[in-house]
Protein backbone atom coordinates (compact mmCIF):
# COMPACT_ATOMS: atom_id res chain seq x y z
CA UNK A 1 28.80 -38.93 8.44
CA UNK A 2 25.36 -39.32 6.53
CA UNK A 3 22.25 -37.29 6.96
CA UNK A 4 18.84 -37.12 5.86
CA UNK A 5 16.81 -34.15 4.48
CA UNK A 6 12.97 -35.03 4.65
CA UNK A 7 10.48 -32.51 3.11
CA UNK A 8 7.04 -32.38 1.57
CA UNK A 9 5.76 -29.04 -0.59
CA UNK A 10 2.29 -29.80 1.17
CA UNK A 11 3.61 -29.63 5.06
CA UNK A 12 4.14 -26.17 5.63
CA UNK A 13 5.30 -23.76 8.72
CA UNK A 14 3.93 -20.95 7.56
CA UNK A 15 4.05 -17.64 5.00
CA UNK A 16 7.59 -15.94 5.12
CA UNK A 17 6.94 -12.33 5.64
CA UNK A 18 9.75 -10.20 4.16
CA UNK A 19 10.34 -8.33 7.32
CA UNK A 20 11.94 -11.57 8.98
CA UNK A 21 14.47 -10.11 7.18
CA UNK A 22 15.21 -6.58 8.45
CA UNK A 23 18.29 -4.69 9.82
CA UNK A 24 18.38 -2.05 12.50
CA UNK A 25 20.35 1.05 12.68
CA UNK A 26 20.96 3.28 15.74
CA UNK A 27 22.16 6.36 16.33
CA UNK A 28 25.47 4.66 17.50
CA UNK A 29 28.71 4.78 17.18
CA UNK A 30 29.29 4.75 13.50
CA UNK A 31 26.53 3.60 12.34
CA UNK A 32 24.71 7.12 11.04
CA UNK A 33 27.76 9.58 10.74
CA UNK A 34 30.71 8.14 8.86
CA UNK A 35 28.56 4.91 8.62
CA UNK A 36 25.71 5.68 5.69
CA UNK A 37 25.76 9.34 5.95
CA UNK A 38 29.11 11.10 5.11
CA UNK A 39 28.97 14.06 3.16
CA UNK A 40 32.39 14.86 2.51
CA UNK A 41 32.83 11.05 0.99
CA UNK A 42 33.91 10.64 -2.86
CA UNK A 43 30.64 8.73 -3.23
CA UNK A 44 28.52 11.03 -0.97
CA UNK A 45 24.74 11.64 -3.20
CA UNK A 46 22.85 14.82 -3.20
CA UNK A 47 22.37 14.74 0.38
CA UNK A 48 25.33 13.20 1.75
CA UNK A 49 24.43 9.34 1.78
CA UNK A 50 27.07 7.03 0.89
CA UNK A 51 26.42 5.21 -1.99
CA UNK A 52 29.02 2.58 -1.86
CA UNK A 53 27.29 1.55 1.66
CA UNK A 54 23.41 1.89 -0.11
CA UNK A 55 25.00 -0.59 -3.03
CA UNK A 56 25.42 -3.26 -0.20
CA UNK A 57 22.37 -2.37 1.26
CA UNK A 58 20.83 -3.00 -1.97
CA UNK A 59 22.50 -6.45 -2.62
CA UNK A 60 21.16 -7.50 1.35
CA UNK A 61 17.50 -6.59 0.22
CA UNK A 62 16.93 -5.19 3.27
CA UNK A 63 13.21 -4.80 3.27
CA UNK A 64 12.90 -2.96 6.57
CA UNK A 65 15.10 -1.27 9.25
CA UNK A 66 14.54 -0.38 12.35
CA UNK A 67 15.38 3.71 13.64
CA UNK A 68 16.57 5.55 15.18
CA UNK A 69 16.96 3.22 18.59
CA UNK A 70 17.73 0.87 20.54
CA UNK A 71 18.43 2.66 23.95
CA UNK A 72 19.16 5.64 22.09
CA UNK A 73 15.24 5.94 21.86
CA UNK A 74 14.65 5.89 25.29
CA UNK A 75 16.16 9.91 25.54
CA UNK A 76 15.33 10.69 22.31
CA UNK A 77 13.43 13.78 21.56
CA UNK A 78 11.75 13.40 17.97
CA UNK A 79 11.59 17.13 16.89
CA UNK A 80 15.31 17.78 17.35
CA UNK A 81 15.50 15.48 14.02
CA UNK A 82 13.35 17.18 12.09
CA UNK A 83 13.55 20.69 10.16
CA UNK A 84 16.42 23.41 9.60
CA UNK A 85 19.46 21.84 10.44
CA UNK A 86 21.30 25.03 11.13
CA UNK A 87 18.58 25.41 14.01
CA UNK A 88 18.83 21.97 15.33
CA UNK A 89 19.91 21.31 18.73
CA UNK A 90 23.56 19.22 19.75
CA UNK A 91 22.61 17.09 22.96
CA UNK A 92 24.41 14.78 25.03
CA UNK A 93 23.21 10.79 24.73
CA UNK A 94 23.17 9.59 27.82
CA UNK A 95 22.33 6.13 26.34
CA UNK A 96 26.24 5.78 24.71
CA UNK A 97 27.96 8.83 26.38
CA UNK A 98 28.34 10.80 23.07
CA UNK A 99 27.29 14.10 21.37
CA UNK A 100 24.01 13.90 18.91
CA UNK A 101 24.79 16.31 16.34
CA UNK A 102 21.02 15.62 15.03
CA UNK A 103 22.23 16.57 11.48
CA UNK A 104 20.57 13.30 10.40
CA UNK A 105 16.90 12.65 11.50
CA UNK A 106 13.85 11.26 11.03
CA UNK A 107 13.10 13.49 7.58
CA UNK A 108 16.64 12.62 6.27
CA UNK A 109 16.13 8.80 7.44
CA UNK A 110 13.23 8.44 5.72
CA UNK A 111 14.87 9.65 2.26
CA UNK A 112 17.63 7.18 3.11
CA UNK A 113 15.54 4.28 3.16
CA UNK A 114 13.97 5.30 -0.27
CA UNK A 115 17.45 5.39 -2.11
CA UNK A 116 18.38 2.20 0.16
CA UNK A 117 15.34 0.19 -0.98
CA UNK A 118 13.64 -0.01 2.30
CA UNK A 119 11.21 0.86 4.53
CA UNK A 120 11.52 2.67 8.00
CA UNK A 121 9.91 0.36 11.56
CA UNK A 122 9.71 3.56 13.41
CA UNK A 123 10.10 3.70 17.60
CA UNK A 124 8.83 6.12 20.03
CA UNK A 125 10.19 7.01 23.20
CA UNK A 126 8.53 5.55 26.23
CA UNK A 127 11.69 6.52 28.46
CA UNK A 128 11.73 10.28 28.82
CA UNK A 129 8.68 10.94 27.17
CA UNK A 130 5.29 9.30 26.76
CA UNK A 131 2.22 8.96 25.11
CA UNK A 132 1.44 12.59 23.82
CA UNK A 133 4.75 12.80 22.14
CA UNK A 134 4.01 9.82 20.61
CA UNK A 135 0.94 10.50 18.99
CA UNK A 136 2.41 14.17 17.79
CA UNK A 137 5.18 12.17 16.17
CA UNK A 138 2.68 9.71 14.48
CA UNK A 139 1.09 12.71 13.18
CA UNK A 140 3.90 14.49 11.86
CA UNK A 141 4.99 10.91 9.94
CA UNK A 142 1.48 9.50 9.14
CA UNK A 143 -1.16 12.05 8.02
CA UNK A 144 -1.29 13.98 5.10
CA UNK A 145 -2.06 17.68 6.50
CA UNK A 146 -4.22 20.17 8.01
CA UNK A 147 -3.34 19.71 11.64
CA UNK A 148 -0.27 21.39 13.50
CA UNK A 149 1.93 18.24 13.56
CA UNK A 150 1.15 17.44 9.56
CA UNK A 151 1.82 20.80 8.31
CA UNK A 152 4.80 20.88 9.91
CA UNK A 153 6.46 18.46 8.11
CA UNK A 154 5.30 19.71 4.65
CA UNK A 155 6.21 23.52 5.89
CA UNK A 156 10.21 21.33 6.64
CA UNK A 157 9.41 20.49 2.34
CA UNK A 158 8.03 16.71 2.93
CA UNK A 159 4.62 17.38 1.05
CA UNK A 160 4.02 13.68 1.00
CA UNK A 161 3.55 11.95 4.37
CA UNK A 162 6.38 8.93 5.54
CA UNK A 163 3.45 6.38 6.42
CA UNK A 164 5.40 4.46 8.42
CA UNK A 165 3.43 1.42 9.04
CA UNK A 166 4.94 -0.40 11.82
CA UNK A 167 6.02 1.36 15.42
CA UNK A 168 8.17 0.41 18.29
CA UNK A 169 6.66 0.99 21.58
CA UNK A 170 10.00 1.74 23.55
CA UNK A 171 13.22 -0.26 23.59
CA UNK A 172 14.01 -3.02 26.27
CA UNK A 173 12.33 -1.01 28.74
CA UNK A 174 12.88 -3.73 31.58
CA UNK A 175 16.54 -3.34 31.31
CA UNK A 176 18.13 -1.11 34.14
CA UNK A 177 20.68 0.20 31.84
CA UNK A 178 18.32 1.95 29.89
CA UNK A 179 16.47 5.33 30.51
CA UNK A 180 13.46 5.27 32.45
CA UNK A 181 13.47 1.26 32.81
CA UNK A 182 9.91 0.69 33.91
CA UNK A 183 8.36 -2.23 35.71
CA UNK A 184 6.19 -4.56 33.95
CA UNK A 185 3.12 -2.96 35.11
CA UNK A 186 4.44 0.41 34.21
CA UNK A 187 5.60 -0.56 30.84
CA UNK A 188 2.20 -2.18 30.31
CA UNK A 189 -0.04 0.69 31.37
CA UNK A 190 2.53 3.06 29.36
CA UNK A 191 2.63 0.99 26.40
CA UNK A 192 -1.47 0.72 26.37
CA UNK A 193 -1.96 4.43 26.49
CA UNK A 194 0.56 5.21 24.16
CA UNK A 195 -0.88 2.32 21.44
CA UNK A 196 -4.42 3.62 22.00
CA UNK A 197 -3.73 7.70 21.22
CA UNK A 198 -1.46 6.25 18.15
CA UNK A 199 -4.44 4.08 16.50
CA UNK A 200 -6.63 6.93 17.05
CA UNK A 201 -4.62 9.12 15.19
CA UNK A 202 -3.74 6.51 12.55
CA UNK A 203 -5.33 3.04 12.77
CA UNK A 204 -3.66 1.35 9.95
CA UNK A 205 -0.50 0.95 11.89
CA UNK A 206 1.31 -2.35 13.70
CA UNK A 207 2.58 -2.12 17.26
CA UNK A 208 5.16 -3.55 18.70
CA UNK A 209 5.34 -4.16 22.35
CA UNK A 210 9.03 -4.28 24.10
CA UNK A 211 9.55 -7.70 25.34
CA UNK A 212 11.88 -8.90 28.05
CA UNK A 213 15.36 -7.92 27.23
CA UNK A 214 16.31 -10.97 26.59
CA UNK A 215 16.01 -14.50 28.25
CA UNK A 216 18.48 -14.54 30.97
CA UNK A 217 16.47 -11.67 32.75
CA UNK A 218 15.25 -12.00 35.86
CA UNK A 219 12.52 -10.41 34.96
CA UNK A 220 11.68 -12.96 31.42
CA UNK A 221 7.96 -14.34 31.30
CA UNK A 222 6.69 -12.58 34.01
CA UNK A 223 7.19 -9.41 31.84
CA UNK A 224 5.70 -10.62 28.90
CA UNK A 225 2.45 -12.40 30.67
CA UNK A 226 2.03 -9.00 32.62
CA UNK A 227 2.96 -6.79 29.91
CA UNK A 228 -0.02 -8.61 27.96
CA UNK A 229 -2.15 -8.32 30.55
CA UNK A 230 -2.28 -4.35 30.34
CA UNK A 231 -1.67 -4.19 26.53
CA UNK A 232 -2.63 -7.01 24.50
CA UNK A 233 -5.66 -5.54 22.80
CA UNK A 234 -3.69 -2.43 21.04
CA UNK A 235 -0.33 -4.49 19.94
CA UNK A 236 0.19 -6.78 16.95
CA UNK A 237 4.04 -7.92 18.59
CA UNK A 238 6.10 -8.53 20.85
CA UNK A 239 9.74 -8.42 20.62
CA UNK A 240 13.04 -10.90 21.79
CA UNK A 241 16.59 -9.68 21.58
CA UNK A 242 19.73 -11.63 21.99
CA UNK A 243 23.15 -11.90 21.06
CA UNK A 244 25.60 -14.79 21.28
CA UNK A 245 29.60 -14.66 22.17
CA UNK A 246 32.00 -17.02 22.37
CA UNK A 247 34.46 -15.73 24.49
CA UNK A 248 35.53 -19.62 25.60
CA UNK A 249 36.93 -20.08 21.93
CA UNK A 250 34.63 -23.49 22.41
CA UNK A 251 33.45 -23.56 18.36
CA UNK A 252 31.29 -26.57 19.34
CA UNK A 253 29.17 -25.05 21.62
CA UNK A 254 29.37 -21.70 19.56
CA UNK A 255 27.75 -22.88 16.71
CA UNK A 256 25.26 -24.82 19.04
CA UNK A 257 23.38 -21.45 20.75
CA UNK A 258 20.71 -21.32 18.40
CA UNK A 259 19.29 -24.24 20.30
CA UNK A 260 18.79 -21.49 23.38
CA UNK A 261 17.27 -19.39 20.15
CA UNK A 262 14.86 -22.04 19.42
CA UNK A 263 13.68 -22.27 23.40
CA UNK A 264 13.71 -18.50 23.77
CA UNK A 265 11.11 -18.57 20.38
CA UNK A 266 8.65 -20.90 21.89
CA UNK A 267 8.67 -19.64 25.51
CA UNK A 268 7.37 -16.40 24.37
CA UNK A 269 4.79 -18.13 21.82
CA UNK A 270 3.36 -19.82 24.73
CA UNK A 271 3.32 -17.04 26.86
CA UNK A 272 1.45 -15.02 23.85
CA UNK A 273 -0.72 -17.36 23.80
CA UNK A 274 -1.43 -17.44 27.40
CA UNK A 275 -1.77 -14.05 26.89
CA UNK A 276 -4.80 -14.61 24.12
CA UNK A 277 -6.23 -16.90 26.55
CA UNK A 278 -6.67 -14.70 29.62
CA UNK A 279 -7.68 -12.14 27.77
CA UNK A 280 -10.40 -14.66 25.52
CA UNK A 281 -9.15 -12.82 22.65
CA UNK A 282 -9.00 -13.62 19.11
CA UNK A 283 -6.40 -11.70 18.38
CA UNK A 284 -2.85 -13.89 17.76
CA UNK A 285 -0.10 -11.80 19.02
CA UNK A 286 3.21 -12.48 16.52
CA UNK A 287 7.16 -12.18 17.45
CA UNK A 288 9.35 -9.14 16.08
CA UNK A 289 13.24 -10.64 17.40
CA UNK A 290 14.47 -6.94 16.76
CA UNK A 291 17.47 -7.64 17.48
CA UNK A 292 19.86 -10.79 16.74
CA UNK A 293 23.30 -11.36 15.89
CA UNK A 294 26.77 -12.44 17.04
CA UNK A 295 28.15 -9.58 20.07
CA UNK A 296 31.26 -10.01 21.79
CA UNK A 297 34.62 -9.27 19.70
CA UNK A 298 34.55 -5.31 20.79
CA UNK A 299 34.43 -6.58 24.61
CA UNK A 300 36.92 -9.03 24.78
CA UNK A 301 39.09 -7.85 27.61
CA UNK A 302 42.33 -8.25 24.85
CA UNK A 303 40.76 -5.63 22.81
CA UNK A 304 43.75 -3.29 21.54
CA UNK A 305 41.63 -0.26 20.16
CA UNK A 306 41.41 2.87 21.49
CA UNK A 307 39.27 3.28 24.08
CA UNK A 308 36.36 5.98 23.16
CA UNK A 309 36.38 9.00 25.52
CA UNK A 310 33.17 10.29 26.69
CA UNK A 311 30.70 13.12 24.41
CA UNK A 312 32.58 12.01 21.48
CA UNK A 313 30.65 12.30 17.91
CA UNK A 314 30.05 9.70 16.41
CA UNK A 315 33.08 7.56 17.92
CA UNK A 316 33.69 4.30 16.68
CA UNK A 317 31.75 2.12 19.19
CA UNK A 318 30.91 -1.74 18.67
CA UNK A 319 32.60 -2.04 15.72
CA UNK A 320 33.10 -6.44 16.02
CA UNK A 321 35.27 -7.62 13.48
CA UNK A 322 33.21 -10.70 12.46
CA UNK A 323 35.02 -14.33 11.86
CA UNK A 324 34.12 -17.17 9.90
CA UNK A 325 32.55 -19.05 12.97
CA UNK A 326 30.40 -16.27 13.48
CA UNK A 327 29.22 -16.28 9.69
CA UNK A 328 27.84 -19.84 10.84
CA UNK A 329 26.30 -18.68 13.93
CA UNK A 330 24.54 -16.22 11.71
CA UNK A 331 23.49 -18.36 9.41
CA UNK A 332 22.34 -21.01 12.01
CA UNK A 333 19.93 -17.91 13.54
CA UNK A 334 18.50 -17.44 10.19
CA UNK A 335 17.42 -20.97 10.11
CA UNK A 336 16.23 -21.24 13.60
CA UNK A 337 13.83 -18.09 12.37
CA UNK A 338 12.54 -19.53 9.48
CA UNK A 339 11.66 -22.90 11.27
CA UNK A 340 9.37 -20.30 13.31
CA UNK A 341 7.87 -18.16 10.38
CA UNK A 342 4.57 -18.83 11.79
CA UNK A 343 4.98 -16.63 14.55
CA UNK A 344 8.00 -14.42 13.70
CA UNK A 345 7.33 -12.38 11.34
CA UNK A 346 9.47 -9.73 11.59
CA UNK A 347 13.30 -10.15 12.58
CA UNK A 348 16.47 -7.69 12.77
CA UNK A 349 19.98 -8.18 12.41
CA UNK A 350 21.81 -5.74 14.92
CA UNK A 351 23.11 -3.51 13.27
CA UNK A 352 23.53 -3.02 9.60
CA UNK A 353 26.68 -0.85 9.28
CA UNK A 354 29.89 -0.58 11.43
CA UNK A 355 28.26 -0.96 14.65
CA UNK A 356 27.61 -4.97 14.92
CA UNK A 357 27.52 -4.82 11.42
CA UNK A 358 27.59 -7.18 8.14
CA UNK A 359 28.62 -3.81 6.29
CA UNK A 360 32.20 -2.13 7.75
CA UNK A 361 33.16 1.45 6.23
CA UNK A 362 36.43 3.24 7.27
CA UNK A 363 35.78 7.01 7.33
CA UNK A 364 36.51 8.83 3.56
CA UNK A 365 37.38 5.33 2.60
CA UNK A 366 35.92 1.60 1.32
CA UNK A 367 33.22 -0.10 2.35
CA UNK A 368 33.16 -4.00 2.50
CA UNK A 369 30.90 -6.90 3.95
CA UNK A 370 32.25 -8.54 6.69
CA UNK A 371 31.62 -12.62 6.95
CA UNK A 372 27.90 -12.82 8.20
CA UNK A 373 27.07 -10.70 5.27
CA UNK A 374 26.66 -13.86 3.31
CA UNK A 375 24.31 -15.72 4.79
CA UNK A 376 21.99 -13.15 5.63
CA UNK A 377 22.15 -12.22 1.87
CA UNK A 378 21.67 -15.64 1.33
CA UNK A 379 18.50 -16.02 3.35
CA UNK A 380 17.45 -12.52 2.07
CA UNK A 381 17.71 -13.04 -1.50
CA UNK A 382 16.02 -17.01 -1.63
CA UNK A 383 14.23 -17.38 1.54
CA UNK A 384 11.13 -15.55 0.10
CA UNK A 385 7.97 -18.15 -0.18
CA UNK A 386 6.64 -20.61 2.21
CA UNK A 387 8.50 -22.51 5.53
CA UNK A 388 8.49 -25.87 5.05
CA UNK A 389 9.07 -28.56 7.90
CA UNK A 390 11.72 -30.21 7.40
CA UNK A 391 12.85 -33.50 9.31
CA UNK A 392 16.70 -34.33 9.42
CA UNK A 393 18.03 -37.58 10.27
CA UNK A 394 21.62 -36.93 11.45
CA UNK A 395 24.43 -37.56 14.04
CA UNK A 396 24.64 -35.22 17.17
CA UNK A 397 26.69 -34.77 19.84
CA UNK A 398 27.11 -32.88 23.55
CA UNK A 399 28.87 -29.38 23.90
CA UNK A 400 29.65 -27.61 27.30
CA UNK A 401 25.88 -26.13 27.38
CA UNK A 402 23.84 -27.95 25.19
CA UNK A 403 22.92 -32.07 24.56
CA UNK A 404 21.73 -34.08 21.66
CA UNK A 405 22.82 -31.14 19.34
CA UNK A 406 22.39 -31.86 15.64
CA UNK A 407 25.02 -31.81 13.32
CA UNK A 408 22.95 -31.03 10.53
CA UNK A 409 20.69 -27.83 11.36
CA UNK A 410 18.19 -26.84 8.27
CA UNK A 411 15.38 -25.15 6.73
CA UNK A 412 13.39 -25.48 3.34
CA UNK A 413 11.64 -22.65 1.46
CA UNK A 414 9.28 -23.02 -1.10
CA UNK A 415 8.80 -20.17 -3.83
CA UNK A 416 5.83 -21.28 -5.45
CA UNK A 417 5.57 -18.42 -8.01
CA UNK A 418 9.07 -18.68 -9.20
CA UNK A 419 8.86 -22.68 -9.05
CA UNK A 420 11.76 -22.20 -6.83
CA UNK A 421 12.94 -24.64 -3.74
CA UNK A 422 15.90 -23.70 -1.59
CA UNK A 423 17.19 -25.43 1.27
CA UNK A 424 19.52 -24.20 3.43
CA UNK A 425 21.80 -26.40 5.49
CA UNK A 426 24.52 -25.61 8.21
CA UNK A 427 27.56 -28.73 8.93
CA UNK A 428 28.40 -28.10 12.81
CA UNK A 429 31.21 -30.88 12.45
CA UNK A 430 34.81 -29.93 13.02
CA UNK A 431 35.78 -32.60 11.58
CA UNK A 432 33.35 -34.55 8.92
CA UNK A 433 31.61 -34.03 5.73
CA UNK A 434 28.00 -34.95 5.46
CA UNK A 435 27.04 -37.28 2.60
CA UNK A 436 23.05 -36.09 2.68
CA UNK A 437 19.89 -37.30 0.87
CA UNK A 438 17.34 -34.56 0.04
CA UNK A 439 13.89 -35.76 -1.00
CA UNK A 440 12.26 -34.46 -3.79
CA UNK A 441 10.02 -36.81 -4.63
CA UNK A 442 7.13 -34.22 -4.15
CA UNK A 443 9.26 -31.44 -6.48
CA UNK A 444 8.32 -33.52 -9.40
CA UNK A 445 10.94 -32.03 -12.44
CA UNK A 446 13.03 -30.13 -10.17
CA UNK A 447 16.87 -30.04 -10.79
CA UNK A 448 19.87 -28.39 -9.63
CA UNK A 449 20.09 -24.87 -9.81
CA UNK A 450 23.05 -23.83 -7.91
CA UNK A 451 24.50 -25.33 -4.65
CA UNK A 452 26.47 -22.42 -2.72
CA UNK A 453 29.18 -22.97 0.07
CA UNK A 454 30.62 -20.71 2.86
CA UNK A 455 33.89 -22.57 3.60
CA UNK A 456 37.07 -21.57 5.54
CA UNK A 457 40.17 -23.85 7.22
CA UNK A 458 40.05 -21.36 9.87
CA UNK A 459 37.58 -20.63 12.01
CA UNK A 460 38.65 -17.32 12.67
CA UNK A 461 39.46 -16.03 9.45
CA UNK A 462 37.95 -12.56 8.81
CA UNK A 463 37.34 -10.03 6.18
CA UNK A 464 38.90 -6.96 6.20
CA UNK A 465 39.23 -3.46 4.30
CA UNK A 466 42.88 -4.99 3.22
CA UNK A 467 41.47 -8.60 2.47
CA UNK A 468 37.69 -8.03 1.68
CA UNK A 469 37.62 -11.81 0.03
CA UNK A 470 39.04 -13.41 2.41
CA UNK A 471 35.66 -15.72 3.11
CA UNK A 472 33.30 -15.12 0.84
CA UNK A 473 30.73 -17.90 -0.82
CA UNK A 474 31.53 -20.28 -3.83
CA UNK A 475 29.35 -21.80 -6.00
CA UNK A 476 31.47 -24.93 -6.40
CA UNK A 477 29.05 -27.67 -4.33
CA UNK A 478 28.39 -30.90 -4.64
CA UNK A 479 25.27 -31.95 -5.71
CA UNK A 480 23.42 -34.29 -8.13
CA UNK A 481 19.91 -35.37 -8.51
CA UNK A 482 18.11 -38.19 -9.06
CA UNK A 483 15.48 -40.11 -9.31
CA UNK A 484 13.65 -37.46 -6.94
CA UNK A 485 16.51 -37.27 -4.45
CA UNK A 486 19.16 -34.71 -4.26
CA UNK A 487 22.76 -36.31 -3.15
CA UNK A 488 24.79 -33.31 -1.36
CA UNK A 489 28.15 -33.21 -0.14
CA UNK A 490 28.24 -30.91 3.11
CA UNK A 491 31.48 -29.98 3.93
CA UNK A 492 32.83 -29.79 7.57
CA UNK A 493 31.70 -26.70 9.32
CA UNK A 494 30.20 -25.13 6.46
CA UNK A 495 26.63 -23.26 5.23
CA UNK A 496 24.93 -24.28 2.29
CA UNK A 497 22.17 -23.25 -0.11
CA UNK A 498 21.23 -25.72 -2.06
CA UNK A 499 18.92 -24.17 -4.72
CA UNK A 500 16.39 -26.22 -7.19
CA UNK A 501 13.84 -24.92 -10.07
CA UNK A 502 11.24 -26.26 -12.32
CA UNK A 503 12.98 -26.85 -15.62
């Protein structure tokens, strides 16, 4: 099969925002307790923090993470994170049917995501509570004292304020599984309010406005347009979630979803826009897709775990084991969001450890990255710069779901600074190579840096805490340049990053 890779330095997409790629952890499962905080660990820190799982976190560059929620948000009460923890309360989360031990909270989370590298995208709770909690909690986190809220987080020995910049308004609040769903109207009128008392008490902060719960909803579009309607002047975002399965074992039309991604994308653009136009703003409302990954391994009806018993702690909940097929499905998402950099500027893989994760950790013992880790490091580490539109020339074909699928699915980013170009490219093929053509010709003196493959015979190979290496990346691929074209060798169902510099 042949392919071509068409790309100019001087057609752009857009500026990359490092918060396309964030990570998300909820009070779930394992991600908190036994997941990044377990004090009884041989590599627990100071204050309990593992530091095997905030090495991985480290090697992701995980620039932002979302906290604590997720539908855990939506019956959430701030304060019981915060302060003594000898006085703090243990509730029952009606969200996931387990005990909240609220040793960890907001004040520890914070420190976390210092040690971790990070920063903190904050959410409120527009389920159970409303806007006055919200703008008490913005005050504890935001300003620096001299008001009841602000002194008493430096009275719970936080002198310096969090400054949390950007907010959550709620978690898929159309959704009737979670807590207090609301109706569009509702949400809107909720959201507004609660946007409005925020700014007022800090006005340097970015909102982000709960979406539709994802595109099959009933309720998709019509939320957003009336959600707008109520809110659009006090939010900066709105967000998409989804998650992909392939509980068909149908790899072709796996590794084709992200075509429903790219759909989902541009519905809600237009709809934004609409939005804009109703309201004859100036204001362009941007995308936060919150959450995004592979979800279906822990729901399979063959599952053989344990099943969790209700008002557990910290139970081990959602815990996929990912494959190698899913590592491509990842990696195909991660193009599909740089194609809209534009317009999504901030994304979230769901979650970051144990729970959906690209980072596993068995209690008192190792932690390892499961197969998706590597492309989103990948992306992470060299998709920093400018989107460039890319054209490729390629093959495609027709799955159960999907037509005129492309073989070849890529994305080109230009670090300008670092005379840096990387291109990543995903092979859907079961069965072919790709002999592909990159041009260059406006990357005048750019070589080869490095051309990395994610490879595997079997599709459902996975890594685990007895064969962490199973797949892992190799840099070991074909490709030479010349005369201003790169000549690449994608293998059959691989992912690629393809890596040039100035020399």
């Amino acid at each position: 099969m042949n392919a071509k890779i068409s790309l100019n330095k001087d057609y752009v997409i857009g500026k990359i925002e490092p918060g396309i790629y964030g990570s998300f952890i909820e009070h779930l499962g394992r991600a908190v307790y036994g997941g990044i905080y377990e004090p009884n660990h041989p590599t627990a820190d100071d204050m309990g923090f593992r530091r095997d799982v905030i090495e991985l976190v480290r090697a992701l560059d995980v620039p932002i993470v979302r906290y604590p929620g997720g539908n855990f948000v939506s019956g959430y009460n701030w304060e019981d994170g915060t302060g003594p923890r000898a006085l703090r309360p243990r509730r029952r989360d009606l969200a996931w049917q387990t005990i909240e031990t609220n040793e960890i909270g907001t004040d520890e989370f914070q420190e976390w995501a210092k040690r971790a590298g990070t920063e903190v995208m904050m959410a409120v709770n527009l389920g159970t509570r409303g806007p006055d909690e919200a703008r008490n909690f913005i005050e504890y986190c935001n300003l620096d004292s001299g008001t009841y809220y602000s002194d008493m987080r430096v009275k719970n020995g936080f002198r310096e304020p969090f400054k949390f910049k950007k907010w959550c308004l709620g978690n898929e609040m159309d959704g009737p599984w979670q807590i207090c769903s609301k109706t569009a109207d509702e949400y809107g009128r909720i959201a507004y309010e609660t946007a409005k008392l925020m700014r007022m008490i800090d006005p340097d902060i970015e909102l982000i406005a709960c979406g539709s719960s994802g595109s099959g909803m009933n309720t998709f579009g019509t939320w957003e347009a009336t959600m707008l309607k109520h809110c659009y002047n006090e939010v900066d975002y709105v967000s998409l979630h989804t998650y992909y399965a392939n509980y068909e074992k149908d790899t072709k039309n796996f590794l084709a979803r992200t075509m429903d991604m790219d759909h989902f994308i541009k519905s809600v653009v237009a709809t934004c826009d609409y939005a804009k136009a109703v309201a004859r703003g100036k204001k362009t409302i941007n995308l936060s897709f919150d959450e995004w990954n592979v979800w279906y391994h822990s729901n399979e009806p063959d599952d053989t775990r344990p099943k969790i018993e209700r008002w557990d702690i910290a139970p081990g909940q959602l815990e996929d084991v990912y494959t190698f097929e899913d590592a491509l499905v990842a990696g195909a998402m991660l193009i599909t969001l740089l194609r809209h950099a534009d317009r999504v500027k901030i994304a979230c893989l769901a979650q970051l450890v144990n729970v959906i994760a690209p980072i596993m950790t068995r209690t008192g013992g190792s932690a390892w990255a499961q197969t998706i880790f590597y492309p989103y490091m990948h992306a992470s580490k060299y998709g920093r710069g400018t989107a460039l539109l890319t054209k490729v020339e390629c093959d495609r074909y027709d799955s159960r779901d999907f037509t005129d699928v492309p073989y070849i699915d890529s994305a080109a980013v230009y670090n300008e600074e670092k005379e840096e170009l990387t291109v990543f490219a995903l092979n859907r093929s079961l069965d072919d190579h790709a002999v592909t053509t990159i041009d260059l010709r406006s990357f005048e003196g750019y070589d080869l840096c490095e051309h990395i493959t994610l490879t595997h015979d079997d599709v459902y190979a996975a890594n685990t805490e007895a064969n962490p290496w199973q797949v892992t990346p190799k840099s070991n691929g074909e490709t030479k340049v010349s005369s201003g074209v790169a000549h690449s060798i994608l293998p059959k169902l691989s992912w690629n990053v393809i890596r040039f510099k100035k020399i």
